[in-house]
PDB file of N, CA and C in Angstrom:
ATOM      1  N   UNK A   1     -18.233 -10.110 -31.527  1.00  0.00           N
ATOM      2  CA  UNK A   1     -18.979  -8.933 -31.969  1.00  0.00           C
ATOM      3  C   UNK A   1     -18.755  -7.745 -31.020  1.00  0.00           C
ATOM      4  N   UNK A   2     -18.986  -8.219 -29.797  1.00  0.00           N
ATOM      5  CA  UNK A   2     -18.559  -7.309 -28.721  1.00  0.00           C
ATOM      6  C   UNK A   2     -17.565  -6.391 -28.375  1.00  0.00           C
ATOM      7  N   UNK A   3     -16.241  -7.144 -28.801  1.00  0.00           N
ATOM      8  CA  UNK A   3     -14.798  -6.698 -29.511  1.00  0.00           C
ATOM      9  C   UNK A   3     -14.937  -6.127 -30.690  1.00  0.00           C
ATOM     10  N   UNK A   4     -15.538  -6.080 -31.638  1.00  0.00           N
ATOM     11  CA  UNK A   4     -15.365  -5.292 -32.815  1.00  0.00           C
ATOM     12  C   UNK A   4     -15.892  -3.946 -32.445  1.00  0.00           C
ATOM     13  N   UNK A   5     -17.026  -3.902 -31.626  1.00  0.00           N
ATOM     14  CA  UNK A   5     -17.680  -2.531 -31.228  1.00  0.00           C
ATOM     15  C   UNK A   5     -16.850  -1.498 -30.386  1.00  0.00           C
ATOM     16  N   UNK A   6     -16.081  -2.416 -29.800  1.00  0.00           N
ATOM     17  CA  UNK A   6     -15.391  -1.800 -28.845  1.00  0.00           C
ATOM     18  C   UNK A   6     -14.164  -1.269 -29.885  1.00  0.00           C
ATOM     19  N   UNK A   7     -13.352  -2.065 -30.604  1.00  0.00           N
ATOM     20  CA  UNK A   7     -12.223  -0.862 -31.436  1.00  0.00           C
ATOM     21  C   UNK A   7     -12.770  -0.371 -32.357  1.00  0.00           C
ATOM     22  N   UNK A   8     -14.053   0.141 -32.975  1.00  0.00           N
ATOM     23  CA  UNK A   8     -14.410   0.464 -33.962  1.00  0.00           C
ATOM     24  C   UNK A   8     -14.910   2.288 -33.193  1.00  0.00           C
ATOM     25  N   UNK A   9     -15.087   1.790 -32.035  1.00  0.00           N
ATOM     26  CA  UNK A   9     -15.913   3.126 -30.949  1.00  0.00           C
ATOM     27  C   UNK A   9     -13.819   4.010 -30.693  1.00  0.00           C
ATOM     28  N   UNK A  10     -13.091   3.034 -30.657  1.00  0.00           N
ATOM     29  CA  UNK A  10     -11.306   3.324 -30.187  1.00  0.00           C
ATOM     30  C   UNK A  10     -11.167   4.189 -31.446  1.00  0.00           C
ATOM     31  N   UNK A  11     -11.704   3.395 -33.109  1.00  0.00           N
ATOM     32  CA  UNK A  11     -10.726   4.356 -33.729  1.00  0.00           C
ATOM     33  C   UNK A  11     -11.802   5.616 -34.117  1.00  0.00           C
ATOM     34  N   UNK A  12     -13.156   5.675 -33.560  1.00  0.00           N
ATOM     35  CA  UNK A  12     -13.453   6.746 -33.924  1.00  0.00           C
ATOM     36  C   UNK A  12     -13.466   8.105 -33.293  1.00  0.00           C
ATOM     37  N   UNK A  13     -13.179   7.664 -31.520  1.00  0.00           N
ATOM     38  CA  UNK A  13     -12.990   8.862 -30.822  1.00  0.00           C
ATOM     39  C   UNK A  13     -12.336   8.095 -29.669  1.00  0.00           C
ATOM     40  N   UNK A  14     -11.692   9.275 -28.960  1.00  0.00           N
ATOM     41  CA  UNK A  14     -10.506   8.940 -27.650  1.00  0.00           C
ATOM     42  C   UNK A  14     -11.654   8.420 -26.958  1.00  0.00           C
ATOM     43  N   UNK A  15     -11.228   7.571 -25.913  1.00  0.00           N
ATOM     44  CA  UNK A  15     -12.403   6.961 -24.656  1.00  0.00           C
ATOM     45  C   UNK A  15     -11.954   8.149 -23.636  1.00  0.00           C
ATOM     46  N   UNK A  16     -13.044   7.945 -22.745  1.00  0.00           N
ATOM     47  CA  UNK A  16     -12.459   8.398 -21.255  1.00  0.00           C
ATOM     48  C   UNK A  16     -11.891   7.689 -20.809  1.00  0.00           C
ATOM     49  N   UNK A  17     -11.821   8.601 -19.591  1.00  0.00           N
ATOM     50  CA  UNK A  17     -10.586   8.471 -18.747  1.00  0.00           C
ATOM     51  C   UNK A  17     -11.294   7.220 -17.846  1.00  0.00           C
ATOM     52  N   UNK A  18     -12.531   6.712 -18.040  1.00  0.00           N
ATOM     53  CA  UNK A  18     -12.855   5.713 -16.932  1.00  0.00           C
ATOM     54  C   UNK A  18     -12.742   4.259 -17.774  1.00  0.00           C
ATOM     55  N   UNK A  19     -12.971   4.637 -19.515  1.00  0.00           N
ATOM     56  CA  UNK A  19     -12.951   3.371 -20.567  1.00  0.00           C
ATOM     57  C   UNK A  19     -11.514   3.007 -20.429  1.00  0.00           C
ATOM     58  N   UNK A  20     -10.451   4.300 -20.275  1.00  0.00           N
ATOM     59  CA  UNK A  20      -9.133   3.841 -20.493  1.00  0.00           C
ATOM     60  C   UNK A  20      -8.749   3.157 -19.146  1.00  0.00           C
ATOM     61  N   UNK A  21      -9.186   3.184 -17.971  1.00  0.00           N
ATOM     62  CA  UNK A  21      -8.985   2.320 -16.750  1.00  0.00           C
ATOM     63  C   UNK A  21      -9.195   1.078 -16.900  1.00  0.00           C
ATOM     64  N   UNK A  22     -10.756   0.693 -17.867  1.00  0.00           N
ATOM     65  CA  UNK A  22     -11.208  -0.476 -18.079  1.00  0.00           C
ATOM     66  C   UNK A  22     -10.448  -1.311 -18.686  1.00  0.00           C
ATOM     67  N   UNK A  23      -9.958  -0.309 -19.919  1.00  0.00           N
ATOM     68  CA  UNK A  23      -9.019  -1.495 -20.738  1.00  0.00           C
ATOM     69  C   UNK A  23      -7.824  -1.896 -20.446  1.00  0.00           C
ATOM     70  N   UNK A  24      -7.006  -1.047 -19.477  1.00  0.00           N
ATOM     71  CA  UNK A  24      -6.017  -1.356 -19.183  1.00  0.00           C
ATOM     72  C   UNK A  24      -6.148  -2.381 -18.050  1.00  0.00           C
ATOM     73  N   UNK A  25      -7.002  -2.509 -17.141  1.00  0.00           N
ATOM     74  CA  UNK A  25      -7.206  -3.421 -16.446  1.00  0.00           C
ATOM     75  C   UNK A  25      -7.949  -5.093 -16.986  1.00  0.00           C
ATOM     76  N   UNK A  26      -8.490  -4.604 -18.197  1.00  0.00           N
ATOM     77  CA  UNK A  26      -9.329  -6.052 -18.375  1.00  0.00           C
ATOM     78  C   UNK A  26      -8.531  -6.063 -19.567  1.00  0.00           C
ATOM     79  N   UNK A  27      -7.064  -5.686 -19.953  1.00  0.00           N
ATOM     80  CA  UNK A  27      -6.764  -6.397 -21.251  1.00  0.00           C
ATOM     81  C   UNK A  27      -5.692  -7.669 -21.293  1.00  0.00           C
ATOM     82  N   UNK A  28      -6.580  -8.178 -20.311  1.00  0.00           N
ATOM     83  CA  UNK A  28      -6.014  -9.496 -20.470  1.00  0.00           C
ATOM     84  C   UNK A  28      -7.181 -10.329 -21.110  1.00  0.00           C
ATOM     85  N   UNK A  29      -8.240  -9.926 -21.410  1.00  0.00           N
ATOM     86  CA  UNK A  29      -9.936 -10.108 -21.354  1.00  0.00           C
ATOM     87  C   UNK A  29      -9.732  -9.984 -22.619  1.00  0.00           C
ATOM     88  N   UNK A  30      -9.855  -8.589 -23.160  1.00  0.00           N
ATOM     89  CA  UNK A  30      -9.485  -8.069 -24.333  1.00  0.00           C
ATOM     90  C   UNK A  30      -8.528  -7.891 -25.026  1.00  0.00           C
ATOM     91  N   UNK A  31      -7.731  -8.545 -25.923  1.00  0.00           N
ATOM     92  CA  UNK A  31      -6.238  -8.207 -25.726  1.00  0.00           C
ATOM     93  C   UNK A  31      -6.331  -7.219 -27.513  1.00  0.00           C
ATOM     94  N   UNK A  32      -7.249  -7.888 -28.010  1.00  0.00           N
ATOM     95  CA  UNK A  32      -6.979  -7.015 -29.509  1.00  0.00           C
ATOM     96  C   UNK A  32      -7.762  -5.617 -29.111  1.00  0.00           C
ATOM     97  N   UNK A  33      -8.539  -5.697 -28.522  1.00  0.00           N
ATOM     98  CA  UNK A  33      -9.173  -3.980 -28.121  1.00  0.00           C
ATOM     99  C   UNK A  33      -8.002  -3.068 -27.768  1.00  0.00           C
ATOM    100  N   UNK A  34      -7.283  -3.862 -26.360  1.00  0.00           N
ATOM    101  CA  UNK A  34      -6.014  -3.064 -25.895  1.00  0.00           C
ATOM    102  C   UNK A  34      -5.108  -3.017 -27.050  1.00  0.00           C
ATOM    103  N   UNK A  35      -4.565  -4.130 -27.904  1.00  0.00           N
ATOM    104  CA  UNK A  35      -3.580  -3.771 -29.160  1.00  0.00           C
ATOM    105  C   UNK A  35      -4.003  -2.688 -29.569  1.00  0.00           C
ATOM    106  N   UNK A  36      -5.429  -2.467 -30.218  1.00  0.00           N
ATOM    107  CA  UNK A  36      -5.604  -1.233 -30.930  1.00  0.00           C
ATOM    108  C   UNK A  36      -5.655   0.211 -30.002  1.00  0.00           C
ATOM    109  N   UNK A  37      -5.820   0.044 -28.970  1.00  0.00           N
ATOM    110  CA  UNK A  37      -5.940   1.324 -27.936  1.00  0.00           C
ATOM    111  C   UNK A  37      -4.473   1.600 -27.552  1.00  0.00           C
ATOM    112  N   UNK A  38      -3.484   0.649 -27.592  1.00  0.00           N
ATOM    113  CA  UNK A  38      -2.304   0.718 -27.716  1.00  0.00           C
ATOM    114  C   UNK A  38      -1.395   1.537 -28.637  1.00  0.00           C
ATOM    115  N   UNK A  39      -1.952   1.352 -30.096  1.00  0.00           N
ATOM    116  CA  UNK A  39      -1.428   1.894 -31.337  1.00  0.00           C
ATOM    117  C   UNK A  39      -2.457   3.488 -30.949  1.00  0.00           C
ATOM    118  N   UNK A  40      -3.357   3.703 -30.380  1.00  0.00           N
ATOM    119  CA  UNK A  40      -4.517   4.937 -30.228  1.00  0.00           C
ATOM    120  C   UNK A  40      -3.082   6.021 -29.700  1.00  0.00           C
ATOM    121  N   UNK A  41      -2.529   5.374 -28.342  1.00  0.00           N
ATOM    122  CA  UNK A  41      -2.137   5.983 -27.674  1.00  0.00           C
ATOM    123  C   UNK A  41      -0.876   6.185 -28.012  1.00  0.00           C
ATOM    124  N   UNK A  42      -0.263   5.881 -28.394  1.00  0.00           N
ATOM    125  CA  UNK A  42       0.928   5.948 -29.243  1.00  0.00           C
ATOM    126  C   UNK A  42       0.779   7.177 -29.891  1.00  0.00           C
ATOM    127  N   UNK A  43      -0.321   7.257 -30.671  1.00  0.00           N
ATOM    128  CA  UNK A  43      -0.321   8.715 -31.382  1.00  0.00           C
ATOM    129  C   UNK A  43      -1.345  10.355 -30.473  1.00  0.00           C
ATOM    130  N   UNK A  44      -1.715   9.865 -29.438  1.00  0.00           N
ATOM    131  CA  UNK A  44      -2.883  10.873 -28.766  1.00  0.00           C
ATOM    132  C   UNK A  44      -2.084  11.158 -27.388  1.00  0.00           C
ATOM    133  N   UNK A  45      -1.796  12.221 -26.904  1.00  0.00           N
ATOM    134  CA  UNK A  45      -0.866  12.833 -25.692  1.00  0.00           C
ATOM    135  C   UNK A  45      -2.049  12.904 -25.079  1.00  0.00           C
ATOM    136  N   UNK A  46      -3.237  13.072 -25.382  1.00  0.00           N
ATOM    137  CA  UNK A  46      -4.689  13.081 -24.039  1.00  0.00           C
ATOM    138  C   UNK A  46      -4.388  11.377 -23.399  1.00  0.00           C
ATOM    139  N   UNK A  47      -4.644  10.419 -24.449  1.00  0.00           N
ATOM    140  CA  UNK A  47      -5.124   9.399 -23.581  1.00  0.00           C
ATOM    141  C   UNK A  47      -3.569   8.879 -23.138  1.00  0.00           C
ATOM    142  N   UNK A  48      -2.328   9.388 -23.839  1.00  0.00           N
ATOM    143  CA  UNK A  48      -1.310   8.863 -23.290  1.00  0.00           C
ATOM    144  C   UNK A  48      -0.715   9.328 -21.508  1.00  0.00           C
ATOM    145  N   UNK A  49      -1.289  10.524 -21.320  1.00  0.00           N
ATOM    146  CA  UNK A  49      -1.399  11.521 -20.366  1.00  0.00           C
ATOM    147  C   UNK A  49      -2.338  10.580 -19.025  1.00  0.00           C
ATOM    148  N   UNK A  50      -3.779  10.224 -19.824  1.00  0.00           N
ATOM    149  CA  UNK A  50      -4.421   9.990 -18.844  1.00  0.00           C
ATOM    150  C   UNK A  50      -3.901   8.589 -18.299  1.00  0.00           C
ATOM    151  N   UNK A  51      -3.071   7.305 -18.678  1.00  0.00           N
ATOM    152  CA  UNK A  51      -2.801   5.810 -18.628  1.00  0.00           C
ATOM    153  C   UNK A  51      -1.551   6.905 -17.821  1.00  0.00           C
ATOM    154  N   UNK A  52      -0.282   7.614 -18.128  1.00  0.00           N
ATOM    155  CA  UNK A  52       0.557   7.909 -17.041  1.00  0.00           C
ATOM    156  C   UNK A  52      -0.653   8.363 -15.513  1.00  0.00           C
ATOM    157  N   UNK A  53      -1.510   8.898 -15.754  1.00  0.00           N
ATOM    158  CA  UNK A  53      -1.839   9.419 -14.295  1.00  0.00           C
ATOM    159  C   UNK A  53      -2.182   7.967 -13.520  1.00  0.00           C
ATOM    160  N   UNK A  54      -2.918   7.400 -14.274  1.00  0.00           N
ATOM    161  CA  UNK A  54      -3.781   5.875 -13.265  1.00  0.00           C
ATOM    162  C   UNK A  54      -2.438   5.060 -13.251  1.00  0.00           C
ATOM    163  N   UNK A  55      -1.715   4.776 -14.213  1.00  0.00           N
ATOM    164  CA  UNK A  55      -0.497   3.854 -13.608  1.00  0.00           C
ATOM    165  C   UNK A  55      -0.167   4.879 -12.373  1.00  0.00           C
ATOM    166  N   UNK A  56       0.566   5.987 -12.034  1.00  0.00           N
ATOM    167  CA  UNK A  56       0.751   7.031 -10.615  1.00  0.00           C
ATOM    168  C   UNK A  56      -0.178   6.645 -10.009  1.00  0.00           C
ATOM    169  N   UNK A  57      -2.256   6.782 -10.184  1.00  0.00           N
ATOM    170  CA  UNK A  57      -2.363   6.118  -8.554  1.00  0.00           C
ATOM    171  C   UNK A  57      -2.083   4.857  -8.519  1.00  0.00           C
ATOM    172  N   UNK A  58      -1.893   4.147  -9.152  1.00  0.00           N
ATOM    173  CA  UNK A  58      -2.362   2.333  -8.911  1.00  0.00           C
ATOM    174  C   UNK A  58      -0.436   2.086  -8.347  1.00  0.00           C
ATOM    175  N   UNK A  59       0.345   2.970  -8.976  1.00  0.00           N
ATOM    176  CA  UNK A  59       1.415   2.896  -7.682  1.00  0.00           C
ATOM    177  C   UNK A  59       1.788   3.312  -6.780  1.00  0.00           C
ATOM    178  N   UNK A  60       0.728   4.361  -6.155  1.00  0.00           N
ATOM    179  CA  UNK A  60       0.781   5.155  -4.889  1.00  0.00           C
ATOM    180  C   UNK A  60       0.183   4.108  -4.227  1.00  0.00           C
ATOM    181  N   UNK A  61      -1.075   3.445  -4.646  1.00  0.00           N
ATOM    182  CA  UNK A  61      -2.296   2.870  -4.119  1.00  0.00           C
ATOM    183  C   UNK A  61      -1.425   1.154  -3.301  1.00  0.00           C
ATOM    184  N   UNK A  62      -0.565   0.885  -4.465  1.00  0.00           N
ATOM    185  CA  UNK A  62       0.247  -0.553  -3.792  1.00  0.00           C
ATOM    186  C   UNK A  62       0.672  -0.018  -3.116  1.00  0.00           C
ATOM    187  N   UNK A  63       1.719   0.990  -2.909  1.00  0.00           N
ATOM    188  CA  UNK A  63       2.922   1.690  -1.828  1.00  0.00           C
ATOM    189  C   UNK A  63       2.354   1.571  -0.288  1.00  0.00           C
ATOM    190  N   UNK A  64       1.099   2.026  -0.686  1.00  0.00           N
ATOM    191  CA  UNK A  64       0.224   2.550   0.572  1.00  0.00           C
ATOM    192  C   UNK A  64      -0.192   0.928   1.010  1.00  0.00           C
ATOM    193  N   UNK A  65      -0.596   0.776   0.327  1.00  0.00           N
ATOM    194  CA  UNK A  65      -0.853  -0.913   0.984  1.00  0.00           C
ATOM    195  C   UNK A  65      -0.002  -1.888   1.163  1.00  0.00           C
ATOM    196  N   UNK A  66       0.527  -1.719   0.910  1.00  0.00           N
ATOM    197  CA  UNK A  66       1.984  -2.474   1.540  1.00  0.00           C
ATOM    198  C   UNK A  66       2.229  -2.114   2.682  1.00  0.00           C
ATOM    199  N   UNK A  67       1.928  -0.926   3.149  1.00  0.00           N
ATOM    200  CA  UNK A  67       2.359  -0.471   4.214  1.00  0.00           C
ATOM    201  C   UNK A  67       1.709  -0.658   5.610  1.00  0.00           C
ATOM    202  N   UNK A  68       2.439  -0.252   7.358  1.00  0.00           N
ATOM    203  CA  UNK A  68       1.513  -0.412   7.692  1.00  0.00           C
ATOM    204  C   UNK A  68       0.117   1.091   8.176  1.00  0.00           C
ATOM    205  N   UNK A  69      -1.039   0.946   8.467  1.00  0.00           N
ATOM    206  CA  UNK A  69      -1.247   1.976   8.356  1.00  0.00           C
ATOM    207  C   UNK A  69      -0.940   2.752   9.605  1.00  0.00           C
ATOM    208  N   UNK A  70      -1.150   4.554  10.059  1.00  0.00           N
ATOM    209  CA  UNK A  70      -0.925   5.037  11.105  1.00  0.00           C
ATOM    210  C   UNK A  70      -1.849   4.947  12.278  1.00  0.00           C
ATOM    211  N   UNK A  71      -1.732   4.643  13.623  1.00  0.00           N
ATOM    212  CA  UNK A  71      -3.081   4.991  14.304  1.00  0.00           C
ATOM    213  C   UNK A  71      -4.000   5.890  14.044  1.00  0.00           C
ATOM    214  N   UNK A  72      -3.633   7.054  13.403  1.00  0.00           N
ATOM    215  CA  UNK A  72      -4.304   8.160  13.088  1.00  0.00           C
ATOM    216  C   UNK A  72      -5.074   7.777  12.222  1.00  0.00           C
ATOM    217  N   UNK A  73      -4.961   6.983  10.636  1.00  0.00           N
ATOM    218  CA  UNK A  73      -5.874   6.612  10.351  1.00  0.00           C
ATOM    219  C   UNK A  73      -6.663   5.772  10.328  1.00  0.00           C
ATOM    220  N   UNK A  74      -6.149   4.702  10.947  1.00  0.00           N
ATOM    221  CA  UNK A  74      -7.371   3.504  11.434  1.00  0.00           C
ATOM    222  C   UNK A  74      -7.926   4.027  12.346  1.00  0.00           C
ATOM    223  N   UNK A  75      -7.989   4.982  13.521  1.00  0.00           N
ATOM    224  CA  UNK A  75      -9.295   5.889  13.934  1.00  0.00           C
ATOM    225  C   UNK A  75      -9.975   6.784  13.131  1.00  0.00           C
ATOM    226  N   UNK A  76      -9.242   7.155  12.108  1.00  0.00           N
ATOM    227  CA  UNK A  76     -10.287   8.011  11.320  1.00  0.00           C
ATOM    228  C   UNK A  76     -11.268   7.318  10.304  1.00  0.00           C
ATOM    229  N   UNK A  77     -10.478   5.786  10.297  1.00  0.00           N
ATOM    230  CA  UNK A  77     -11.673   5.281   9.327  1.00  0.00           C
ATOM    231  C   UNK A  77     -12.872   4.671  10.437  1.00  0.00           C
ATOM    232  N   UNK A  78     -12.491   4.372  11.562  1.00  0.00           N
ATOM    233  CA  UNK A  78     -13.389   3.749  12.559  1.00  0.00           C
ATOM    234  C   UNK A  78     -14.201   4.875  12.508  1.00  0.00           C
ATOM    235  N   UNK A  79     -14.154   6.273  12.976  1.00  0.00           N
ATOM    236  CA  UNK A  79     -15.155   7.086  12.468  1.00  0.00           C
ATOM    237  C   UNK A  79     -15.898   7.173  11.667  1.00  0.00           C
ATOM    238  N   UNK A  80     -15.220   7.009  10.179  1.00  0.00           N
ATOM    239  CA  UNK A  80     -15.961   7.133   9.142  1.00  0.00           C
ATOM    240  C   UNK A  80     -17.030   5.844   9.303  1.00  0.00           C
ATOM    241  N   UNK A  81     -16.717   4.365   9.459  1.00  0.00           N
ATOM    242  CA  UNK A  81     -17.637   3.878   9.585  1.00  0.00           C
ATOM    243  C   UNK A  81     -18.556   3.640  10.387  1.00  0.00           C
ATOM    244  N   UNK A  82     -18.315   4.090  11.521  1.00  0.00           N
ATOM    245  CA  UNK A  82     -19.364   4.638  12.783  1.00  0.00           C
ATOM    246  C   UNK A  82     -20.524   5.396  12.110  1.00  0.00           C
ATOM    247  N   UNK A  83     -20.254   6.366  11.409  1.00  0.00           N
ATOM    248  CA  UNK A  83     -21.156   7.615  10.966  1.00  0.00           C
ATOM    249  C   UNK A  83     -22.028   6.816  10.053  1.00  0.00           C
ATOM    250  N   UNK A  84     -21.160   6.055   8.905  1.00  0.00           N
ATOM    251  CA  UNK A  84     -21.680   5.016   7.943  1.00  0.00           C
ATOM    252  C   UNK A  84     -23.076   4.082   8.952  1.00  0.00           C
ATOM    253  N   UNK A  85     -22.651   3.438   9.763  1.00  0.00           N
ATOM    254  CA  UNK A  85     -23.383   2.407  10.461  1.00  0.00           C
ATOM    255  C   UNK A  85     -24.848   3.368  10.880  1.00  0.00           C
ATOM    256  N   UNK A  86     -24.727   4.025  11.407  1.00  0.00           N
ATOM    257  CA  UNK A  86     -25.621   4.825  12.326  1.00  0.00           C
ATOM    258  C   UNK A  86     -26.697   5.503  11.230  1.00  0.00           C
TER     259      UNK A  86
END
């Protein structure tokens, strides 16, 4: 039932940009929601636009973590969580 609400909400208006994160990440969860958000995007340059930007961070985001980080910023996060703690 849960799945039907969800592509019935797909074919009546574009999701955001935070629904389209969801599905692309949980459509292994959902796979007929993503089929139909699949065929959505195929025809809509908004939500096809917004899945190119989050695939760009989610491969900046590995790049960066793969990596190692600079002294510069593992003191700047020790700051940040200093300020956090206090």
């Amino acid at each position: 039932m849960q799945e039907l609400n969800r592509i019935r909400r797909l074919q009546d208006e574009c999701p955001s940009a935070r629904t389209i994160e969801e599905l692309l990440l949980r459509a292994h969860k959902f796979p007929k929601v993503f089929r139909e958000f699949e065929l959505h995007m195929l025809m809509c340059t908004r939500c096809g636009e917004i899945v190119k930007r989050i695939r760009l961070f989610y491969e900046i985001l590995e790049r960066e973590m793969s990596e190692q980080p600079s002294p510069k910023i593992v003191q700047f996060a020790k700051t940040l969580e200093a300020d956090v703690q206090s």
